[in-house]
PDB file of N, CA and C in Angstrom:
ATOM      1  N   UNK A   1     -64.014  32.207  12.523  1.00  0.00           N
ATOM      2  CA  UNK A   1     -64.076  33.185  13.563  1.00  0.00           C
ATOM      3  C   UNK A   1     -63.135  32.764  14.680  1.00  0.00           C
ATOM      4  N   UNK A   2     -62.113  33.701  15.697  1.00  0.00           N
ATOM      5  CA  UNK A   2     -61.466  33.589  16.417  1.00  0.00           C
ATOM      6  C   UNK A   2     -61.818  34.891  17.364  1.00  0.00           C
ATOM      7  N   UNK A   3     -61.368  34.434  18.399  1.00  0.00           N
ATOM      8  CA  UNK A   3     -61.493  35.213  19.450  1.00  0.00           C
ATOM      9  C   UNK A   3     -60.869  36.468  19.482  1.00  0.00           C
ATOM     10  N   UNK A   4     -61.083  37.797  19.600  1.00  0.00           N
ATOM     11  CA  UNK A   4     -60.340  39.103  19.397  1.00  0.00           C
ATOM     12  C   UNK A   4     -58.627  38.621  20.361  1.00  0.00           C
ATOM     13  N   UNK A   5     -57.776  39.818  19.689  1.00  0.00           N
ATOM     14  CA  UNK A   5     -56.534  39.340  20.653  1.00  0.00           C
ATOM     15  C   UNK A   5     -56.996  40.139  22.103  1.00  0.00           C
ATOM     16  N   UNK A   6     -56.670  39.711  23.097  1.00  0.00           N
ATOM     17  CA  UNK A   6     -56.998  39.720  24.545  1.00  0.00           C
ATOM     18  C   UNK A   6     -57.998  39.172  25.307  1.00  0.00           C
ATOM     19  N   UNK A   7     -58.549  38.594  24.432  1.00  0.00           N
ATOM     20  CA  UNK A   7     -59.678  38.201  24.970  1.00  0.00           C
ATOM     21  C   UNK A   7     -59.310  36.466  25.478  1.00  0.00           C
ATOM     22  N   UNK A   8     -59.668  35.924  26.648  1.00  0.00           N
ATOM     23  CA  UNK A   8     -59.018  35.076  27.371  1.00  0.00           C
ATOM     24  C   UNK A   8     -59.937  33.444  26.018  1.00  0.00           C
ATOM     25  N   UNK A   9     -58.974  32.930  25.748  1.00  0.00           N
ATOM     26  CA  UNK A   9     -59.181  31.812  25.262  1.00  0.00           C
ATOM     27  C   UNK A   9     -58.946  30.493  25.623  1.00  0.00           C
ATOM     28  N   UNK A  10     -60.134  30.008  26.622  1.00  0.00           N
ATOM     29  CA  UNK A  10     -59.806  28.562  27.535  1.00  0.00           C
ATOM     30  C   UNK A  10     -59.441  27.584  26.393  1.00  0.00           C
ATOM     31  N   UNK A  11     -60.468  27.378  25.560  1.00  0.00           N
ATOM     32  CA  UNK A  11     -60.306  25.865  24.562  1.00  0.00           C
ATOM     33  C   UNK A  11     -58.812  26.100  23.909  1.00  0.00           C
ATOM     34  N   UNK A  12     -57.889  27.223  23.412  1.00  0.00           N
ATOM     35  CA  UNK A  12     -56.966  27.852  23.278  1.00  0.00           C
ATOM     36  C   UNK A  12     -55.946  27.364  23.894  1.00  0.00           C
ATOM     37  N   UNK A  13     -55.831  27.415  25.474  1.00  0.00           N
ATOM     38  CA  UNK A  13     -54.793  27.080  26.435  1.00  0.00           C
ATOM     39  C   UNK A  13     -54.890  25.437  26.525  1.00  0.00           C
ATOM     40  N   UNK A  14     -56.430  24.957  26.519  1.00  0.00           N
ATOM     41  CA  UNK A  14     -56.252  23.042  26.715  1.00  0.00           C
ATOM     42  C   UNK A  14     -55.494  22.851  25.772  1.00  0.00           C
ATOM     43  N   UNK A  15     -55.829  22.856  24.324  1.00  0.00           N
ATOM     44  CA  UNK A  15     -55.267  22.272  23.421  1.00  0.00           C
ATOM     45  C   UNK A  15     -53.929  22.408  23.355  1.00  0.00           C
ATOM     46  N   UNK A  16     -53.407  23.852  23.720  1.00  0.00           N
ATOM     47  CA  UNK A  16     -51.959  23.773  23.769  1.00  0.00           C
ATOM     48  C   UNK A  16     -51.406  23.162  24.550  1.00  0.00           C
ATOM     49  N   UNK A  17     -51.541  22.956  25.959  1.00  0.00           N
ATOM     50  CA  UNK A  17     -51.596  22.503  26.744  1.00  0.00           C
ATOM     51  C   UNK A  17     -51.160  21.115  26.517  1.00  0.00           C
ATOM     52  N   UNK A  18     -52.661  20.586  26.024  1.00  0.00           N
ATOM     53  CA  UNK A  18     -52.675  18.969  25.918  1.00  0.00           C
ATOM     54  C   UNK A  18     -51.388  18.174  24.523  1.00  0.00           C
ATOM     55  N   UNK A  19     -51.369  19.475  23.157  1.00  0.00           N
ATOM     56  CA  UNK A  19     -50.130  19.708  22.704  1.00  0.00           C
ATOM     57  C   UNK A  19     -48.877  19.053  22.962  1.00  0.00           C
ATOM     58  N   UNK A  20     -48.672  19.942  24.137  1.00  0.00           N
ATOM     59  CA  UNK A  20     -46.839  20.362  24.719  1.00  0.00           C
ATOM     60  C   UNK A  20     -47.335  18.502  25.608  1.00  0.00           C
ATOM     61  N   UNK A  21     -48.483  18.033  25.999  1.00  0.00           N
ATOM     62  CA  UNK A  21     -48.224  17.049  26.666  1.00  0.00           C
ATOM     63  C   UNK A  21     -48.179  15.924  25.976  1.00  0.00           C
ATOM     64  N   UNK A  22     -48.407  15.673  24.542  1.00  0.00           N
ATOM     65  CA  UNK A  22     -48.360  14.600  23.561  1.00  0.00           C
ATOM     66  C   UNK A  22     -46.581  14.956  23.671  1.00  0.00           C
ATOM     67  N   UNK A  23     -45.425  16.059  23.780  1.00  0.00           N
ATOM     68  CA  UNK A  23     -44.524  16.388  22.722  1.00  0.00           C
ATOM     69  C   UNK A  23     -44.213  17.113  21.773  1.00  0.00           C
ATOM     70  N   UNK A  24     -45.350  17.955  21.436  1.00  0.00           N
ATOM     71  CA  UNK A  24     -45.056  18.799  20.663  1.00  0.00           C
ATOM     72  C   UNK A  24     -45.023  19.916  21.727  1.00  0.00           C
ATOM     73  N   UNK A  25     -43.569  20.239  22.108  1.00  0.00           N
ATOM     74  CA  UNK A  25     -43.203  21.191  22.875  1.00  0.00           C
ATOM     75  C   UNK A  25     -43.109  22.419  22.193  1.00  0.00           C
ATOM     76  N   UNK A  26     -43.152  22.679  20.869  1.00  0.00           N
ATOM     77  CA  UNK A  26     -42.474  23.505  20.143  1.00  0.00           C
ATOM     78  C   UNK A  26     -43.884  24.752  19.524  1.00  0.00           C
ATOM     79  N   UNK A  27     -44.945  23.928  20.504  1.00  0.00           N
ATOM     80  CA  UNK A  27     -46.009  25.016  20.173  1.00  0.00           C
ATOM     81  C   UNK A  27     -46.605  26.101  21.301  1.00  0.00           C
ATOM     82  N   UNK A  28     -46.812  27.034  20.681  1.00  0.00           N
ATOM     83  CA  UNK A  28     -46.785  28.127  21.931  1.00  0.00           C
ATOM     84  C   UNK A  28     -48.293  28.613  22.219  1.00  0.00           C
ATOM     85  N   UNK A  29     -48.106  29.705  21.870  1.00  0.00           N
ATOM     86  CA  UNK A  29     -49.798  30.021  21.779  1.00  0.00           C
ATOM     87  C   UNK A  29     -50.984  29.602  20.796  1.00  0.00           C
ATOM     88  N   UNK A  30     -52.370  28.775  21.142  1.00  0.00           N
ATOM     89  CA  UNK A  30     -53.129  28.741  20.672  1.00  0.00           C
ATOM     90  C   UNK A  30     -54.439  29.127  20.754  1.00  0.00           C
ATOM     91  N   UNK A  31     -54.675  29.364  20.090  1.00  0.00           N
ATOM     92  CA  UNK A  31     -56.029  30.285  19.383  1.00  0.00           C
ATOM     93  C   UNK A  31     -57.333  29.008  18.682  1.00  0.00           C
ATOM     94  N   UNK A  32     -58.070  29.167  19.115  1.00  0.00           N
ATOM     95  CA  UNK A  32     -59.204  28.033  18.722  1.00  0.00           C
ATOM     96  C   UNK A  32     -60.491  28.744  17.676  1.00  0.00           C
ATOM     97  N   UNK A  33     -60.893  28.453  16.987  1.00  0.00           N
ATOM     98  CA  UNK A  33     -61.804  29.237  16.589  1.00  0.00           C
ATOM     99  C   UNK A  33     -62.681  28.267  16.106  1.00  0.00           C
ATOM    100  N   UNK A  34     -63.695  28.795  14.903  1.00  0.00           N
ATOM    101  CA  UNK A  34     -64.559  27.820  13.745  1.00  0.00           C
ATOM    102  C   UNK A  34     -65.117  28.672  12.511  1.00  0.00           C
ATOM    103  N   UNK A  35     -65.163  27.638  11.845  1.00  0.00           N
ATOM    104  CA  UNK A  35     -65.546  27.848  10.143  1.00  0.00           C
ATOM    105  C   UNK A  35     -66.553  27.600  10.033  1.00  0.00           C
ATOM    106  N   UNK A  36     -68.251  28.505   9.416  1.00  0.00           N
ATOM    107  CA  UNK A  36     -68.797  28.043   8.950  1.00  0.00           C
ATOM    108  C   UNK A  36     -68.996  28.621   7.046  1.00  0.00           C
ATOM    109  N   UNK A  37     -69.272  27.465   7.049  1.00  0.00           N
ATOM    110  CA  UNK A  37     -69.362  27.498   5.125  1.00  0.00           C
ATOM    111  C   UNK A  37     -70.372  27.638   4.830  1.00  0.00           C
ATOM    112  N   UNK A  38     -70.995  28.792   3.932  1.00  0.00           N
ATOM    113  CA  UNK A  38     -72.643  28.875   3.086  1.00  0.00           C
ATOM    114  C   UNK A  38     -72.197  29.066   1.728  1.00  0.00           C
ATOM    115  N   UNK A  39     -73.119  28.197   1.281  1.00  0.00           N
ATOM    116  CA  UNK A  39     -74.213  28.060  -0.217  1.00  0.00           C
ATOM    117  C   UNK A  39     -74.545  29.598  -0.628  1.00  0.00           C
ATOM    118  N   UNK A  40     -74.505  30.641  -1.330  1.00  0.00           N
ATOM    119  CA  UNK A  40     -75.175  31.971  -2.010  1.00  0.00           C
ATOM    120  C   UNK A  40     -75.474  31.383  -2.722  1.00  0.00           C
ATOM    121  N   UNK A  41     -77.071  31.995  -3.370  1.00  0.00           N
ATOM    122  CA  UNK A  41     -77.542  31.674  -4.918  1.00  0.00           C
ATOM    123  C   UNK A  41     -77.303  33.111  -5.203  1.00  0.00           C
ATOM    124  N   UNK A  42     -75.523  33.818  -5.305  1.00  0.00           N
ATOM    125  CA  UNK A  42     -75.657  35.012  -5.725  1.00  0.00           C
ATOM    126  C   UNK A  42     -74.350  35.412  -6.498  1.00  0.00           C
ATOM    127  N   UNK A  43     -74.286  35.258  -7.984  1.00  0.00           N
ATOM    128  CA  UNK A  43     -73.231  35.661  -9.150  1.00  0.00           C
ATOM    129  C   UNK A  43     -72.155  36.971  -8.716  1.00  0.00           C
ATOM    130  N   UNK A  44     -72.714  37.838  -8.049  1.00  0.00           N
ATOM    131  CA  UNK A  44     -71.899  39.386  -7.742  1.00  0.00           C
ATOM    132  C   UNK A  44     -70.958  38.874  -6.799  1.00  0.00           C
ATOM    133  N   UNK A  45     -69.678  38.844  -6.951  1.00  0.00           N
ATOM    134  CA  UNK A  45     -68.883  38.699  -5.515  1.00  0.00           C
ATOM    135  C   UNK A  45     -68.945  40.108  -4.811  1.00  0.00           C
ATOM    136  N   UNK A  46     -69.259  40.944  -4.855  1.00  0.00           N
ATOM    137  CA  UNK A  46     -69.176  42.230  -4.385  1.00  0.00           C
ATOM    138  C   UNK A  46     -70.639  42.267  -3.355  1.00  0.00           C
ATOM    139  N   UNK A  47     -72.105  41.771  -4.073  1.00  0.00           N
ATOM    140  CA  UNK A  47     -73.245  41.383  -3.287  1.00  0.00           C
ATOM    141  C   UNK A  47     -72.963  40.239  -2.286  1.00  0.00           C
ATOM    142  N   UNK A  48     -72.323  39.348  -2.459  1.00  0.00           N
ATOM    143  CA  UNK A  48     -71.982  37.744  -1.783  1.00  0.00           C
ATOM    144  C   UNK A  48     -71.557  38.760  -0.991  1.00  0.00           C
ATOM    145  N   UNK A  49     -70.129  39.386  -0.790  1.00  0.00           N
ATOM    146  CA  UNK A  49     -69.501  39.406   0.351  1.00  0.00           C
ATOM    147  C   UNK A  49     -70.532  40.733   1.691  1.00  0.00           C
ATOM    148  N   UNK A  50     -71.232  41.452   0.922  1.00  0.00           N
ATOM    149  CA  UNK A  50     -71.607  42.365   1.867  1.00  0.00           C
ATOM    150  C   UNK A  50     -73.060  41.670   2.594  1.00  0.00           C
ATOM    151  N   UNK A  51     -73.405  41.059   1.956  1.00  0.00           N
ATOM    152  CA  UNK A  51     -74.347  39.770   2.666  1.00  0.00           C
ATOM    153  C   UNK A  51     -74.388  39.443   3.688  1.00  0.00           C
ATOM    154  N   UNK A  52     -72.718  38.589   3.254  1.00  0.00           N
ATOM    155  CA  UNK A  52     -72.347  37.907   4.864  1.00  0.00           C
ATOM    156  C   UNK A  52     -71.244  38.226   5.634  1.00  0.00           C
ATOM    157  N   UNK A  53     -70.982  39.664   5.073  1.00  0.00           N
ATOM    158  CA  UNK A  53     -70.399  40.589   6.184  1.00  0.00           C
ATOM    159  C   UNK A  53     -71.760  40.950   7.403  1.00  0.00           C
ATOM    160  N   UNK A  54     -73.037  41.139   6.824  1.00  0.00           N
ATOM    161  CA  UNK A  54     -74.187  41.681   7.290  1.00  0.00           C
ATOM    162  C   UNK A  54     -74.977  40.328   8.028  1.00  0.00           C
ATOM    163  N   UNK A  55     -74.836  39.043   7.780  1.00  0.00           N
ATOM    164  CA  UNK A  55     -75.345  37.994   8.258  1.00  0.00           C
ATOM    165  C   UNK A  55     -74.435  38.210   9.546  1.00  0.00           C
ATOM    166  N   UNK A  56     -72.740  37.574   9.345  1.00  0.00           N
ATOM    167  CA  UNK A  56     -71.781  38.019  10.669  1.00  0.00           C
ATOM    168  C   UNK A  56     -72.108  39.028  11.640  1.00  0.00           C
ATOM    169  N   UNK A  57     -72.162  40.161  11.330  1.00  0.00           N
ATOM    170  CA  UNK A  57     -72.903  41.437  12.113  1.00  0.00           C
ATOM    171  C   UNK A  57     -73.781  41.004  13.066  1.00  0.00           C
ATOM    172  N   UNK A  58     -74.623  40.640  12.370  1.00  0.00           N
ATOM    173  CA  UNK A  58     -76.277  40.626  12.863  1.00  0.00           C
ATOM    174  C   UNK A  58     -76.293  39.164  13.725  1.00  0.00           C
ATOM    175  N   UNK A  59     -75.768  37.847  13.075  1.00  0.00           N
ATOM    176  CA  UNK A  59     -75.948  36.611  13.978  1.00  0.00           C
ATOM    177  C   UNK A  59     -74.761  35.712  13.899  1.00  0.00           C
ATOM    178  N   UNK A  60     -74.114  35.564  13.088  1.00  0.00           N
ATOM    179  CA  UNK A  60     -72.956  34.636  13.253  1.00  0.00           C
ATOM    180  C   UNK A  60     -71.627  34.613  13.953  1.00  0.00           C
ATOM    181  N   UNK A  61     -71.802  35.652  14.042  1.00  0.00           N
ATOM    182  CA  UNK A  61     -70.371  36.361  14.826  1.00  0.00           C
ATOM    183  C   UNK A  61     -70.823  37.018  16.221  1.00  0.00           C
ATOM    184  N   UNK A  62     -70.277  36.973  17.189  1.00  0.00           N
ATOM    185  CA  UNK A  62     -70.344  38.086  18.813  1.00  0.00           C
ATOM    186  C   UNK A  62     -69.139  38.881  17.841  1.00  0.00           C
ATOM    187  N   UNK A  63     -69.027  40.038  17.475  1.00  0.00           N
ATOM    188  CA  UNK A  63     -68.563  41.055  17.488  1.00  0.00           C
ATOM    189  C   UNK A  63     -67.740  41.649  18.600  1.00  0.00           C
ATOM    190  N   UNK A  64     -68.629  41.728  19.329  1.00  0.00           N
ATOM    191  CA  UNK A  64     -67.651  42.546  21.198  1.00  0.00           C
ATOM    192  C   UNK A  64     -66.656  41.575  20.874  1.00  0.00           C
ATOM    193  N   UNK A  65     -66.815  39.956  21.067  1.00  0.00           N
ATOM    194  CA  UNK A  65     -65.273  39.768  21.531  1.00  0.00           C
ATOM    195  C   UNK A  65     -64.323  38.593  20.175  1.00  0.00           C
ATOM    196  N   UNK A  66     -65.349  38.542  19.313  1.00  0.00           N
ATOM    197  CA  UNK A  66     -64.779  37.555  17.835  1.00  0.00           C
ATOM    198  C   UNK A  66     -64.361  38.260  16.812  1.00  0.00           C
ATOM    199  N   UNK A  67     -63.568  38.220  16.312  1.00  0.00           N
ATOM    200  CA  UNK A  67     -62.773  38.733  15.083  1.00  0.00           C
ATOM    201  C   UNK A  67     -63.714  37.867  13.228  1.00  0.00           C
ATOM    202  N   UNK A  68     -63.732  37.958  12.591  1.00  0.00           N
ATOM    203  CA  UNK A  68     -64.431  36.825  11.452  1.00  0.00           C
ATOM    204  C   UNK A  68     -63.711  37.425  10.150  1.00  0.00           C
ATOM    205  N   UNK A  69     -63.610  36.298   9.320  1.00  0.00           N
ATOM    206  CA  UNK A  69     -63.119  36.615   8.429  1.00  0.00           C
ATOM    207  C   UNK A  69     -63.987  36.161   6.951  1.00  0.00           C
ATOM    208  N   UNK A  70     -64.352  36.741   5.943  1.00  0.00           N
ATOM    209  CA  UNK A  70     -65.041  36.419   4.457  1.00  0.00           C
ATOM    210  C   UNK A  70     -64.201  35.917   3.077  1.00  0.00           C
ATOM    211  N   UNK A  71     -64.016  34.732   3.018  1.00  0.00           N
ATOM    212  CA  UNK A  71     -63.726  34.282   2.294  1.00  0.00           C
ATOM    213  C   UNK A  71     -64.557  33.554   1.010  1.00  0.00           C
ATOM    214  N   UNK A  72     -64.700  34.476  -0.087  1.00  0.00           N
ATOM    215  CA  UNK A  72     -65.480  33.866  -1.223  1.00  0.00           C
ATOM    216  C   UNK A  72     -64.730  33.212  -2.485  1.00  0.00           C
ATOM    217  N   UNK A  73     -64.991  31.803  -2.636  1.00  0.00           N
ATOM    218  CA  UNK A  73     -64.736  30.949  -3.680  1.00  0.00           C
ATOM    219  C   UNK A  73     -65.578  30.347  -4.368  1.00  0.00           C
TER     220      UNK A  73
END
């Protein structure tokens, strides 16, 4: 999950920030986000993904201002 675009991203600006102050000048905008990973006991990739499109919805994600993405492997 990452922050929608416009939406002001502090941890975003430190890191770049702190970045360009190690030397790596060559990085511009950053975007901070996080991954969480679940376990399904569920064979359908088509059931898996509308799951935890519906888990995201409901609790894993702020919606108003986070973007999320479903990745099943």
């Amino acid at each position: 999950m990452t922050l929608k675009n416009g939406v002001l991203d502090p941890q975003g600006k430190a890191i770049g920030h702190a970045l360009n102050g190690l030397g790596f000048g060559s990085v511009g905008e950053v975007r901070q986000g996080k991954v969480i990973d679940l376990d399904l006991n569920e064979t359908d990739a088509t059931k898996a993904k509308a799951s935890l499109k519906d888990m995201c919805e409901k609790l894993l994600a702020n919606t108003v201002i986070e973007k999320y993405e479903i990745e099943i492997r």
